[in-house]
Protein backbone atom coordinates (compact mmCIF):
# COMPACT_ATOMS: atom_id res chain seq x y z
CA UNK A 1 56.15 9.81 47.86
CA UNK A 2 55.04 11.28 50.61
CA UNK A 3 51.48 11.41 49.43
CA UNK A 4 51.81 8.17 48.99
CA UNK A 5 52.66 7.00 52.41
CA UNK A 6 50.12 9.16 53.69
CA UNK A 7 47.27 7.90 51.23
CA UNK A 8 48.17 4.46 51.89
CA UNK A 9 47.89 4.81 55.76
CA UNK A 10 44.36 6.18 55.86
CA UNK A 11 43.52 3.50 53.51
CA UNK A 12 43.82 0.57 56.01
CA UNK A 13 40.98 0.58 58.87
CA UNK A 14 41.40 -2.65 60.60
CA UNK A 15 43.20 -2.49 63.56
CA UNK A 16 44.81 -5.39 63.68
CA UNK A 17 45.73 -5.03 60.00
CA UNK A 18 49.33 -4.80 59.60
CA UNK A 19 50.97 -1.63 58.87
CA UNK A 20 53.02 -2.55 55.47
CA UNK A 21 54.79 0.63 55.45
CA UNK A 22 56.13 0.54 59.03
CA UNK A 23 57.44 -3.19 58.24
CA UNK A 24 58.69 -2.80 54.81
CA UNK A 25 59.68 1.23 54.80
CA UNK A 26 60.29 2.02 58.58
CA UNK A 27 57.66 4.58 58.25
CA UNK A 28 55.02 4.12 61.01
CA UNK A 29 51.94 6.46 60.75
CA UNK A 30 49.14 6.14 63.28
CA UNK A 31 45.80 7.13 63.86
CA UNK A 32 43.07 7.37 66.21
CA UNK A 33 39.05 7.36 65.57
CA UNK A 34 38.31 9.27 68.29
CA UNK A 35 35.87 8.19 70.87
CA UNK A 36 33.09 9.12 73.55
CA UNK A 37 33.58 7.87 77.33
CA UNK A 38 30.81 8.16 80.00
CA UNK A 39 31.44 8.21 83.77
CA UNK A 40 29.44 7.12 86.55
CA UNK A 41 28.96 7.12 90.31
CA UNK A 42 29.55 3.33 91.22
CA UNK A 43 27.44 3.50 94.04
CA UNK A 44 24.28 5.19 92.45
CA UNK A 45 24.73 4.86 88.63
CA UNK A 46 24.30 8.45 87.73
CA UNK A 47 26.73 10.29 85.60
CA UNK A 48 29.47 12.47 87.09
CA UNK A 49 30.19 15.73 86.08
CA UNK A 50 33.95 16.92 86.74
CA UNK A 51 35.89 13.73 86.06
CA UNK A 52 39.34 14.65 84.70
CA UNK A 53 40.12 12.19 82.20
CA UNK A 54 44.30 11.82 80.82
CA UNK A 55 44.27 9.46 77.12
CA UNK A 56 47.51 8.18 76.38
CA UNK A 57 48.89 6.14 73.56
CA UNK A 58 52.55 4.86 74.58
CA UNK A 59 54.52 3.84 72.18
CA UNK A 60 57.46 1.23 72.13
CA UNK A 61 61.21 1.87 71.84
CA UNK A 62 63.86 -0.55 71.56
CA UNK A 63 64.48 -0.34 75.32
CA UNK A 64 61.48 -0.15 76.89
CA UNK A 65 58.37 1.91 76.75
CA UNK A 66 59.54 4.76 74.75
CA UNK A 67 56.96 7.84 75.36
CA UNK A 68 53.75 9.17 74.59
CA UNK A 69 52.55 9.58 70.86
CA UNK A 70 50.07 11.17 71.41
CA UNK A 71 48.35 12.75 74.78
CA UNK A 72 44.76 13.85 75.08
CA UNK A 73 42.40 15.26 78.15
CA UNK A 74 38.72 15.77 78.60
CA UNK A 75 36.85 16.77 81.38
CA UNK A 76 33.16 15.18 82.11
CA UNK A 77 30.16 17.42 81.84
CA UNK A 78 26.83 17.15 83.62
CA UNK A 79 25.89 14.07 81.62
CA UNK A 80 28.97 12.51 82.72
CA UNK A 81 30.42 12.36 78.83
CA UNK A 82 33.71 12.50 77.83
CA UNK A 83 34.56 12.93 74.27
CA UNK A 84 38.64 12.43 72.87
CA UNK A 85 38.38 13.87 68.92
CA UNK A 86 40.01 12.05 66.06
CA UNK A 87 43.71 12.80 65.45
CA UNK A 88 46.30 11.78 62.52
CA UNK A 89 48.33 10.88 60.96
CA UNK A 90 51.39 11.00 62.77
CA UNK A 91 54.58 9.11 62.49
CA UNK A 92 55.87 6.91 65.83
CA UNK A 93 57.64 4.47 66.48
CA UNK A 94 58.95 2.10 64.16
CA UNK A 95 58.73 -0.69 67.12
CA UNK A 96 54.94 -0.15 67.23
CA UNK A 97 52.39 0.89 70.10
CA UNK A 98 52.05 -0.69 73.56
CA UNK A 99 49.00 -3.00 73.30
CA UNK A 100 46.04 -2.15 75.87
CA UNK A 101 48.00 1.31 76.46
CA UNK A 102 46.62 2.71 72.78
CA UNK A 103 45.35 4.14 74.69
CA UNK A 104 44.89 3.57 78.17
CA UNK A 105 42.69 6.40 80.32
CA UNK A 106 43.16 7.46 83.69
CA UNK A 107 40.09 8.75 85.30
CA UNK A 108 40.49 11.07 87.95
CA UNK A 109 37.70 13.61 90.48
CA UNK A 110 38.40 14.62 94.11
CA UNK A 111 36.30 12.21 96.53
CA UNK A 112 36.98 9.18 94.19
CA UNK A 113 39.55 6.72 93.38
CA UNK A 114 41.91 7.11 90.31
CA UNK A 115 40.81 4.85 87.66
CA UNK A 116 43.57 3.18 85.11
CA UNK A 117 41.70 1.83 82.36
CA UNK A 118 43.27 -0.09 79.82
CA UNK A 119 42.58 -0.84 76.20
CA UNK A 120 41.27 -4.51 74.66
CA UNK A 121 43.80 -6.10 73.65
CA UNK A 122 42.23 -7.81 69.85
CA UNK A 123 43.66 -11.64 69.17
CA UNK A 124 45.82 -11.65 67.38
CA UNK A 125 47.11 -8.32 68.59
CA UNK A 126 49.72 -6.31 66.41
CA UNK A 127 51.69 -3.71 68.06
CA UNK A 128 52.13 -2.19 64.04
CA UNK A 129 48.44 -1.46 63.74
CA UNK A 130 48.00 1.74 62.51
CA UNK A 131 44.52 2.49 63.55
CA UNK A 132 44.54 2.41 67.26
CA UNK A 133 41.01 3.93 68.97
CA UNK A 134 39.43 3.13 72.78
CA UNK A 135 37.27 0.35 72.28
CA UNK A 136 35.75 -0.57 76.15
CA UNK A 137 32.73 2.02 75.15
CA UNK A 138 30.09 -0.28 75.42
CA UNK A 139 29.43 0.19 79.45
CA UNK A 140 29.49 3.36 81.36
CA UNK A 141 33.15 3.80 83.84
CA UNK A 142 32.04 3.62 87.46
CA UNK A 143 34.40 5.54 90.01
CA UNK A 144 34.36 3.93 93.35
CA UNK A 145 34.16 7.21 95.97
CA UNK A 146 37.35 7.17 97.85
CA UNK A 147 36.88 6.04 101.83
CA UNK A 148 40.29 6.36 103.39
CA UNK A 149 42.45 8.36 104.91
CA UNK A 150 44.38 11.87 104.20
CA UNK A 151 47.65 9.63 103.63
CA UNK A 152 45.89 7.23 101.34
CA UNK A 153 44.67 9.90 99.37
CA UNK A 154 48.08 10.87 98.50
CA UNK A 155 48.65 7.80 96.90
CA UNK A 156 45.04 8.24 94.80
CA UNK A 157 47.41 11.34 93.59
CA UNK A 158 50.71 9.61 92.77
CA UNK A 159 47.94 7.47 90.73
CA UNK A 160 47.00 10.29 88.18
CA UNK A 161 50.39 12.23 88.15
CA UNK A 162 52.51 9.41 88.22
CA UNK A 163 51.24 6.91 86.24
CA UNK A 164 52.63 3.23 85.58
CA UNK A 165 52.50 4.26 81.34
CA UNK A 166 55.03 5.71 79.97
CA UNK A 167 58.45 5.16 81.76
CA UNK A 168 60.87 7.23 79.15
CA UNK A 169 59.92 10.47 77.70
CA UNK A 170 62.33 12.79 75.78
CA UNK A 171 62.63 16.06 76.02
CA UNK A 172 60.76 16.50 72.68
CA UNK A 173 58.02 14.61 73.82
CA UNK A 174 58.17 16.32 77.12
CA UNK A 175 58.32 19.82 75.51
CA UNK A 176 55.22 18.59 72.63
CA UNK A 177 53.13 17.69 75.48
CA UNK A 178 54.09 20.37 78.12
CA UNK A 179 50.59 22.04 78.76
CA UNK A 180 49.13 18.79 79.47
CA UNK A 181 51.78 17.72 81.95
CA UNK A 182 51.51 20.96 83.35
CA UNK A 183 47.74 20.62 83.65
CA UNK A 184 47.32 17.61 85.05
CA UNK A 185 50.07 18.65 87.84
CA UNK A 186 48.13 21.60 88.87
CA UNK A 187 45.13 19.69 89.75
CA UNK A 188 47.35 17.21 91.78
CA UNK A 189 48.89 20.04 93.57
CA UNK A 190 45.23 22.15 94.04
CA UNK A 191 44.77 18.97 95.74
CA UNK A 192 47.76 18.22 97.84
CA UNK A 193 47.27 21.42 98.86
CA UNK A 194 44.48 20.36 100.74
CA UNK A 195 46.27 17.94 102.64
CA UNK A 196 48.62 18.52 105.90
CA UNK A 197 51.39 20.32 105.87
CA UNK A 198 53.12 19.03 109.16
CA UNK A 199 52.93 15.31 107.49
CA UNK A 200 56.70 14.46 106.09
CA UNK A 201 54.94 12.73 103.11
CA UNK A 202 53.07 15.74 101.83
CA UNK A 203 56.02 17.94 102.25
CA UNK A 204 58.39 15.24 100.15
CA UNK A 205 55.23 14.72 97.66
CA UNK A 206 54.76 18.54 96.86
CA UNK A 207 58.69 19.16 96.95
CA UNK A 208 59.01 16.59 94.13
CA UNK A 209 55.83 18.39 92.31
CA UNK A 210 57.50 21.78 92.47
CA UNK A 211 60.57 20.05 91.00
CA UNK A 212 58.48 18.37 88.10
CA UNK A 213 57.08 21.59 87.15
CA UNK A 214 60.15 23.50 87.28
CA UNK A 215 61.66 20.83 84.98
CA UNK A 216 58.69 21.38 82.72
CA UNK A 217 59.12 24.71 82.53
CA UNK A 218 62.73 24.84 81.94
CA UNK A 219 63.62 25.98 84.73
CA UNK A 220 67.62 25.18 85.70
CA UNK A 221 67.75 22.58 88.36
């Protein structure tokens, strides 16, 4: 049976083909594709190495948004490429995946703005699709430098750690995906660390950092 489910999942590639076996059998499976990404200096148009990139499909719970699926990074080489391999199958939510966040990508290098990049959403759009890849590839990503202040970079950083995706994780999810939280926090805190310490909003910013990690490590509260 399981074979089954698993054979019959791979075998539909549209994605915005319904997923018969989430509707009928409550078993969701997903998939991505995979896909290449390539970042760019908006100002001159030439490729930027460096760019930390954070891939996130968010699925749906009954309540709300209810956690990643799955989580992937990349980091931009001289050419300014990203690259996010194919992964699957995997079983989700039985409420489907957020459409436009399947995934979304946030975009991230010091000197630049934080970039939130959502998916296309296809009409008509089915949150049960079981093939769910990036498909704004056509056009190269353009990262705006950042031209502000130390203050206003701070909230560039609440941009890329705390992100507007998913709003409940569990601890599973929390605990599948720990070395990527845990990455992307210690380039946000490389960073803040940059900043000044007599400011009250670093020191409240990098206290609730040092409680996220300690959190993601386990560490009693």
């Amino acid at each position: 049976m399981i074979l089954l489910v698993v054979l019959l999942s791979l075998a539909a590639p549209a994605p915005i083909e319904a997923n018969p076996l989430c509707r009928w059998f409550g078993v969701c499976l997903y998939s991505s594709r995979g896909f290449e990404l390539t970042v760019v200096d908006a100002e001159t148009g030439r490729p930027l190495s460096g760019v930390y990139a954070w891939a996130e499909w968010v699925q749906y719970g009954y309540h709300g948004t209810n956690g990643p699926l799955m989580i992937q990074e990349a980091t931009s080489g001289d050419d300014g490429r990203l690259t996010f391999p194919s992964w699957g199958v995997r079983q989700g939510s039985r409420a489907g995946i957020d459409l436009g966040y399947d995934p979304a990508v946030i975009l991230f290098r010091s000197g630049y703005r934080t970039l939130l990049v959502t998916n296309d959403v296809p009409l008509p759009g089915n949150e049960f699709a079981s093939s769910r890849t990036f498909t704004r590839t056509g056009a190269a990503l353009r990262l705006k430098s950042f031209q502000g202040s130390r203050m206003e970079w701070l909230d560039q950083l609440r941009q890329l750690v705390f992100p507007p995706l998913s709003t409940r994780v569990s601890d599973q999810q929390l605990a599948q995906f720990r070395s990527q939280y845990l990455y992307r926090l210690a380039i946000v805190s490389g960073e803040a660390d940059l900043l000044p310490r007599s400011a009250p909003e670093v020191e409240q910013f990098k206290s609730t950092l040092h409680l996220t990690r300690r959190m993601l490590q386990g560490v009693p509260q």
